[in-house]
N, C-alpha and C. Protein backbone atom coordinates (compact mmCIF):
# COMPACT_ATOMS: atom_id res chain seq x y z
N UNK A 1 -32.65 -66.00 81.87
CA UNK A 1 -32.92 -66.11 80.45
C UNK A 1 -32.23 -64.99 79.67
N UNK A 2 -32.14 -64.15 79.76
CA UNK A 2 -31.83 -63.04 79.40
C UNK A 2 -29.85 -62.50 79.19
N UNK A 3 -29.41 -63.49 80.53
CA UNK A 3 -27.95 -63.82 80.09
C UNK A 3 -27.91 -64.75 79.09
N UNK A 4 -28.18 -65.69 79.10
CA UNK A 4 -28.07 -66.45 77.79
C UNK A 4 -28.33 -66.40 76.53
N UNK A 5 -29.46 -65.45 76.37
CA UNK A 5 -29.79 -64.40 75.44
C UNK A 5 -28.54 -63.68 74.91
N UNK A 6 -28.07 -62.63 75.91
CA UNK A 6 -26.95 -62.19 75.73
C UNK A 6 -25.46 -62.77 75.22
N UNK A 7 -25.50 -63.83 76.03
CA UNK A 7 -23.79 -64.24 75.47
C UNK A 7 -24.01 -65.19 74.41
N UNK A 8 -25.49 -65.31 73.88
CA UNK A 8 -25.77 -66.32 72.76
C UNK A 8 -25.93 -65.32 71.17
N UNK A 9 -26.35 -64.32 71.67
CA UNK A 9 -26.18 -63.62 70.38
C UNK A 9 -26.17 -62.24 70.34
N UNK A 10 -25.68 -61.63 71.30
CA UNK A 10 -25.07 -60.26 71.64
C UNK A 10 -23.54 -60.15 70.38
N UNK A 11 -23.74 -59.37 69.60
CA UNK A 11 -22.47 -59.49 69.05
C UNK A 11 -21.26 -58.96 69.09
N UNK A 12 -21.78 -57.62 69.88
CA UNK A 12 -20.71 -56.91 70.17
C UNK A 12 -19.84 -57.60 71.34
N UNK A 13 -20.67 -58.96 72.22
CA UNK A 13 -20.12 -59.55 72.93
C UNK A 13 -19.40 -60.62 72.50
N UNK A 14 -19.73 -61.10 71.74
CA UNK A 14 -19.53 -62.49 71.06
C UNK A 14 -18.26 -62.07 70.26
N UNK A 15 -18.39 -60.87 69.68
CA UNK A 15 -17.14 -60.34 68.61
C UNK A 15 -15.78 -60.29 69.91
N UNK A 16 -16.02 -59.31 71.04
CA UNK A 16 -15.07 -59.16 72.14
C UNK A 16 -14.69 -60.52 72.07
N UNK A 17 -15.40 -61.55 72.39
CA UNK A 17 -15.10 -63.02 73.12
C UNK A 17 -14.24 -63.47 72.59
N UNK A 18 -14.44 -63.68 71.15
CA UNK A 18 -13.69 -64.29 70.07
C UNK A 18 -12.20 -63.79 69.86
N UNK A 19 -12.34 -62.76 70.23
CA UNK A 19 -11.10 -62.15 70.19
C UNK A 19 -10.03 -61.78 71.02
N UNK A 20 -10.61 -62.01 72.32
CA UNK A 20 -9.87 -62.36 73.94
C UNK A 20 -9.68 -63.59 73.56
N UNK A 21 -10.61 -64.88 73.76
CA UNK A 21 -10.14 -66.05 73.71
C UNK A 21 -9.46 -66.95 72.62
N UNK A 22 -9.83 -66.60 71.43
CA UNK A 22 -9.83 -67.51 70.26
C UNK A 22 -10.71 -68.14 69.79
N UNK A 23 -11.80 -68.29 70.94
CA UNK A 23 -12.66 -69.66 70.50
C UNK A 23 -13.54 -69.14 69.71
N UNK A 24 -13.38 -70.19 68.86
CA UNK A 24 -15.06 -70.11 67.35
C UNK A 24 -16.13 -70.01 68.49
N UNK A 25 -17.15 -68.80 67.98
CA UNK A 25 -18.27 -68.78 68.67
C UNK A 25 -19.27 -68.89 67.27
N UNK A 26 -20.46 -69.28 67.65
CA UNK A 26 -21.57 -69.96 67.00
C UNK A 26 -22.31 -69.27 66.36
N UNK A 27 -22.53 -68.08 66.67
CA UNK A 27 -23.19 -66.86 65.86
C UNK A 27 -22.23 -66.32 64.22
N UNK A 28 -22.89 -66.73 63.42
CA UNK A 28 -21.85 -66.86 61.78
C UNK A 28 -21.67 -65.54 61.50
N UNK A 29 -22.34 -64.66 61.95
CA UNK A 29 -22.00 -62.63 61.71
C UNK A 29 -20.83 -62.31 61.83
N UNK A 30 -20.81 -63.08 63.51
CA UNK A 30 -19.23 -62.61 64.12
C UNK A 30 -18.31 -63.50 63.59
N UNK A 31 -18.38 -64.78 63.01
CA UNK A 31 -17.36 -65.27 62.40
C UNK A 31 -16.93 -65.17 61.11
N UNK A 32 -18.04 -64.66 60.56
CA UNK A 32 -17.65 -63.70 59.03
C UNK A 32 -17.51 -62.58 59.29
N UNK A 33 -17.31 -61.83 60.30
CA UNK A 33 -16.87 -60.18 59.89
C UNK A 33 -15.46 -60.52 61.09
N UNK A 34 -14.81 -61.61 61.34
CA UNK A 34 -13.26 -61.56 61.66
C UNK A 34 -12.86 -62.30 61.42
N UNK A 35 -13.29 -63.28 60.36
CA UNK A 35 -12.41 -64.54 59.76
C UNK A 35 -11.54 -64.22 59.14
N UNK A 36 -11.13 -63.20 58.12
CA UNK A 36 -10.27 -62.73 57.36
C UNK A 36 -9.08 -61.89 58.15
N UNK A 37 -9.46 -61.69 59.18
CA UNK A 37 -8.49 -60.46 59.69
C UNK A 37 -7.98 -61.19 61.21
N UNK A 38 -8.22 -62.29 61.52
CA UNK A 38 -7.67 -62.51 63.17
C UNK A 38 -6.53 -63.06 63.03
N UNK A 39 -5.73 -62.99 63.79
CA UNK A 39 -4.47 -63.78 63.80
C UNK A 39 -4.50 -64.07 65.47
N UNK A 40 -3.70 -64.85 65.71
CA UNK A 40 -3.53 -65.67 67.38
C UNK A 40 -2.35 -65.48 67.64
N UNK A 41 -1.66 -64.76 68.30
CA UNK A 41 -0.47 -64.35 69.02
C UNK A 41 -0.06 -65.83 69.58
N UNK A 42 -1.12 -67.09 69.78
CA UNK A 42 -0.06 -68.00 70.70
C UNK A 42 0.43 -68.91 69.52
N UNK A 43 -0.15 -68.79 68.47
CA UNK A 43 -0.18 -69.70 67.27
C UNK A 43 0.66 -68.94 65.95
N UNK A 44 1.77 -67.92 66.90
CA UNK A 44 2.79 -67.02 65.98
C UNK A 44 2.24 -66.04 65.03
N UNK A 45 0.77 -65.87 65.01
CA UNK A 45 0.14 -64.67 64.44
C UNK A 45 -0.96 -65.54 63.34
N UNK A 46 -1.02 -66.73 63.31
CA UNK A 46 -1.85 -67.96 62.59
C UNK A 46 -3.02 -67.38 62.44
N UNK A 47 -3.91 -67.69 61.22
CA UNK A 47 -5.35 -67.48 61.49
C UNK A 47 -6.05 -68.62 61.39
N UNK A 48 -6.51 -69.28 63.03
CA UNK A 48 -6.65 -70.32 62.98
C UNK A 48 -8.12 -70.32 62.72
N UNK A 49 -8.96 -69.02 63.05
CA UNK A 49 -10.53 -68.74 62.89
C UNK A 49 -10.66 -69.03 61.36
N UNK A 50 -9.98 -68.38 60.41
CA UNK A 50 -10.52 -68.58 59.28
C UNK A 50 -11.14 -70.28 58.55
N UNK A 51 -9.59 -71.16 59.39
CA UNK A 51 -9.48 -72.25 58.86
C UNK A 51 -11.23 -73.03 59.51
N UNK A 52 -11.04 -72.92 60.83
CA UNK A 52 -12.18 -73.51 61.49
C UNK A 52 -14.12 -73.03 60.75
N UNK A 53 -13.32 -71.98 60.66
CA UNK A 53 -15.17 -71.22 59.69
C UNK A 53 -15.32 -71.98 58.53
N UNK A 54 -14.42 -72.43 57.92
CA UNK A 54 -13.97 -73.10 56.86
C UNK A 54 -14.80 -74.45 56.80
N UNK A 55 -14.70 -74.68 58.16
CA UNK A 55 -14.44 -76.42 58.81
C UNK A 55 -16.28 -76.56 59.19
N UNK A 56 -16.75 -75.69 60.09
CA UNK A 56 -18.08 -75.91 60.07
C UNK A 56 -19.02 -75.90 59.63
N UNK A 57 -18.99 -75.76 58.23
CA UNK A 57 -20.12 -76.27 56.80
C UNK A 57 -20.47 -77.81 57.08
N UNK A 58 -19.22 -78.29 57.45
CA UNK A 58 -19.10 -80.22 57.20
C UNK A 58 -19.60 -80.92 58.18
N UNK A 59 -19.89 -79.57 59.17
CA UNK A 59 -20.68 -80.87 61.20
C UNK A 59 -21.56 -81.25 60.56
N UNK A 60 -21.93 -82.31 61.03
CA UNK A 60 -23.07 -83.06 60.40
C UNK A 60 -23.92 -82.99 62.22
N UNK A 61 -24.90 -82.08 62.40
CA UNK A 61 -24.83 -82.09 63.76
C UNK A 61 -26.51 -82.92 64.48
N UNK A 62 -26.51 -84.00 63.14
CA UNK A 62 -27.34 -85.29 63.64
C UNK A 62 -26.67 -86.46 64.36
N UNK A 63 -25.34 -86.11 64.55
CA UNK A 63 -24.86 -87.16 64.81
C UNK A 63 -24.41 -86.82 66.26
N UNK A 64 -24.68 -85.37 67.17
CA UNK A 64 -24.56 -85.00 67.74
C UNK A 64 -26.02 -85.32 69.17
N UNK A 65 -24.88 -85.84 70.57
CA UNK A 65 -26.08 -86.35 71.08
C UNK A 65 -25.82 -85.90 73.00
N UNK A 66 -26.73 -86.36 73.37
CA UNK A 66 -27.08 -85.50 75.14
C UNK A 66 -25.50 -86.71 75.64
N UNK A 67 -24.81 -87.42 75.32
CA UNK A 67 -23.76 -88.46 75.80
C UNK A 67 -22.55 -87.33 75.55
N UNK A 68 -22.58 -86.70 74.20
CA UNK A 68 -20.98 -86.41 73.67
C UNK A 68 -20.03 -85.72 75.01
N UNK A 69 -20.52 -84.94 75.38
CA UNK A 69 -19.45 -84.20 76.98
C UNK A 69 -19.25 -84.83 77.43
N UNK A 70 -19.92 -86.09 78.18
CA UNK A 70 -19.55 -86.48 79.09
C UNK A 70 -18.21 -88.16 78.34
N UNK A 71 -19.00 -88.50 77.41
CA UNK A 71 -18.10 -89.43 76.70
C UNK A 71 -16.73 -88.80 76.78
N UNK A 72 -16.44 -87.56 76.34
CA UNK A 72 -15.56 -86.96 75.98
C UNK A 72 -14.47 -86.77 76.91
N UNK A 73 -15.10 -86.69 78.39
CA UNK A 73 -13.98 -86.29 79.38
C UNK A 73 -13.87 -87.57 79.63
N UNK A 74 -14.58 -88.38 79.48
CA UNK A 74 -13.63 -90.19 79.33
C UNK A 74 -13.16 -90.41 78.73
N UNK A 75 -13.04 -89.86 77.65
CA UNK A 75 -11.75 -89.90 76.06
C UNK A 75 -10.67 -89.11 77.05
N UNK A 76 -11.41 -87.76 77.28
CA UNK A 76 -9.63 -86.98 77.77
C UNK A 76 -9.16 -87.74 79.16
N UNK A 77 -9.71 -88.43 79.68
CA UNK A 77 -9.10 -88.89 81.06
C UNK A 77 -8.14 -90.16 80.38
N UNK A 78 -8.89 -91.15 79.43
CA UNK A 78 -7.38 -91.95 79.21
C UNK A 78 -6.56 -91.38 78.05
N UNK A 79 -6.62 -90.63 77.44
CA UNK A 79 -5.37 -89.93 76.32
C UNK A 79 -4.98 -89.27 77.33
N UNK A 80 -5.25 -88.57 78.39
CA UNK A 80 -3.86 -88.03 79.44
C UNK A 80 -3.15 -89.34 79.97
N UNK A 81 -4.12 -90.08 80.82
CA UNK A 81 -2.95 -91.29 80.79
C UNK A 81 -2.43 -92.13 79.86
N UNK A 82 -2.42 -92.25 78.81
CA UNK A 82 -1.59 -92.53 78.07
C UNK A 82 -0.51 -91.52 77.69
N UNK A 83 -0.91 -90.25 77.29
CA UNK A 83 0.45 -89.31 76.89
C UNK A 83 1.20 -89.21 78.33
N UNK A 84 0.76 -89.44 79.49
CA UNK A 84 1.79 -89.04 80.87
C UNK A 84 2.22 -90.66 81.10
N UNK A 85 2.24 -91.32 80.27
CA UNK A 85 2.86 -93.18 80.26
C UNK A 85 2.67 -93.53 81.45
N UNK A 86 1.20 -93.83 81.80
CA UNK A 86 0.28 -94.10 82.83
C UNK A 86 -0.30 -95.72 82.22
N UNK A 87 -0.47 -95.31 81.13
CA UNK A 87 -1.04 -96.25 80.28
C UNK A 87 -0.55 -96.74 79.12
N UNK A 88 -0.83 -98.15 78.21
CA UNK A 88 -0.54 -97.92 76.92
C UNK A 88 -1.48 -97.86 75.96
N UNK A 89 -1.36 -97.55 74.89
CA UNK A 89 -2.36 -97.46 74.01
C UNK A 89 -3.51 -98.34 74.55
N UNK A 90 -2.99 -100.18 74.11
CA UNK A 90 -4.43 -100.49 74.36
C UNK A 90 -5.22 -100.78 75.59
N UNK A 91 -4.54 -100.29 76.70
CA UNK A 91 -5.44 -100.08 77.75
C UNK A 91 -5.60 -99.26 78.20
N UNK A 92 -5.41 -98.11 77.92
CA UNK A 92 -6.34 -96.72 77.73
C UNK A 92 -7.30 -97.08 76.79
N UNK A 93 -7.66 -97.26 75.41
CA UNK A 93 -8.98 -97.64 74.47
C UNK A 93 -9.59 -98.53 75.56
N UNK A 94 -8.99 -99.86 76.11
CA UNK A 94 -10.16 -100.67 76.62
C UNK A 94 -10.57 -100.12 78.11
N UNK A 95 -9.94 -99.18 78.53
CA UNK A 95 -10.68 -98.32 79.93
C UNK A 95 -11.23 -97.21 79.27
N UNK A 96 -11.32 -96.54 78.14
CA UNK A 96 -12.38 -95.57 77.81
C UNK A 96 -13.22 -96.57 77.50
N UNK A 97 -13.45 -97.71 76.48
CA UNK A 97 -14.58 -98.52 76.26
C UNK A 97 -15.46 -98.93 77.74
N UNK A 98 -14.58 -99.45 78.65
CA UNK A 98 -15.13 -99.54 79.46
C UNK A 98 -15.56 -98.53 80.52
N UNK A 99 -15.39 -97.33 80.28
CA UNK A 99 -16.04 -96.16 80.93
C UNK A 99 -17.35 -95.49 80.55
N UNK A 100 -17.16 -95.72 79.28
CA UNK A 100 -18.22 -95.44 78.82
C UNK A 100 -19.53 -96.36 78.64
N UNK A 101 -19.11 -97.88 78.68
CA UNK A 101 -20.18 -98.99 79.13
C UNK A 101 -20.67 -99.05 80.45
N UNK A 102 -19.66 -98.42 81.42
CA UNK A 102 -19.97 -98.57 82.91
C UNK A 102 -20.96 -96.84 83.08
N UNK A 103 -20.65 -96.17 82.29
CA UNK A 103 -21.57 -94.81 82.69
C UNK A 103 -22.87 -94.59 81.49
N UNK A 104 -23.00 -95.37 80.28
CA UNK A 104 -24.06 -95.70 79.83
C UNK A 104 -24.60 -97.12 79.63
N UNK A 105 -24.86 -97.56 80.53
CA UNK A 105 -25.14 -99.18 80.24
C UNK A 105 -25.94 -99.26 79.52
N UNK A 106 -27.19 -98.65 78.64
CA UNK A 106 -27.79 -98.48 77.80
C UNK A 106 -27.27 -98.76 75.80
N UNK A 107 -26.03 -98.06 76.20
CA UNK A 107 -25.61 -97.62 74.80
C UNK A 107 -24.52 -98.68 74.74
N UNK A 108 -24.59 -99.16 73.03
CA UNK A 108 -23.79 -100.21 72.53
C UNK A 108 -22.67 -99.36 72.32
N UNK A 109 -21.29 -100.60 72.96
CA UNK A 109 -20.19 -100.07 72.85
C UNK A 109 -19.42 -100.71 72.08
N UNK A 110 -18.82 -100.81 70.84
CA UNK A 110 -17.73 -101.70 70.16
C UNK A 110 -16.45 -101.51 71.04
């Protein structure tokens, strides 16, 4: 309990993190006291934090559910086969549709 504690709202950790990795972390302290000042060496010196702090006013995070991860690496498994021309467009969409009907048979799939 107490790690998760930590890397959930430790800030002096969370500030390090953000700034080794890039990634937006969730605690808004640390993303308002380096939104203005980060730049990303892989993104030519970009400040891509500012834009994203920007961006998370608008999650609407009811729409957010216990499926999204795992849906998701069935989204990224056919957009890799499609970008490595494994697949084409529409049968990558109809094998994610159908991945996601075959691993939630519960949930309506258009």
């Amino acid at each position: 309990m107490k790690l998760i504690e930590y890397l959930t709202t430790n800030e002096e950790f969370l500030t390090a993190w953000a700034k080794d990795t890039g990634d937006l972390v969730s605690n808004t302290k640390v993303v308002d006291a380096i939104k203005n000042t980060y730049k990303e060496p892989f993104l030519g010196g970009q400040n891509h934090y500012l834009a994203f702090s920007q961006m998370t006013g608008n999650i609407n995070a009811k729409i957010l559910s216990g499926y999204d991860q795992e849906i998701e690496s069935i989204f990224q498994e056919q957009l890799t086969a499609y970008q490595n021309d494994e697949k084409d467009k529409r049968t990558a969409i109809q094998d994610f549709k159908d991945g996601v009907a075959s691993q939630f048979p519960d949930l309506k799939v258009n």
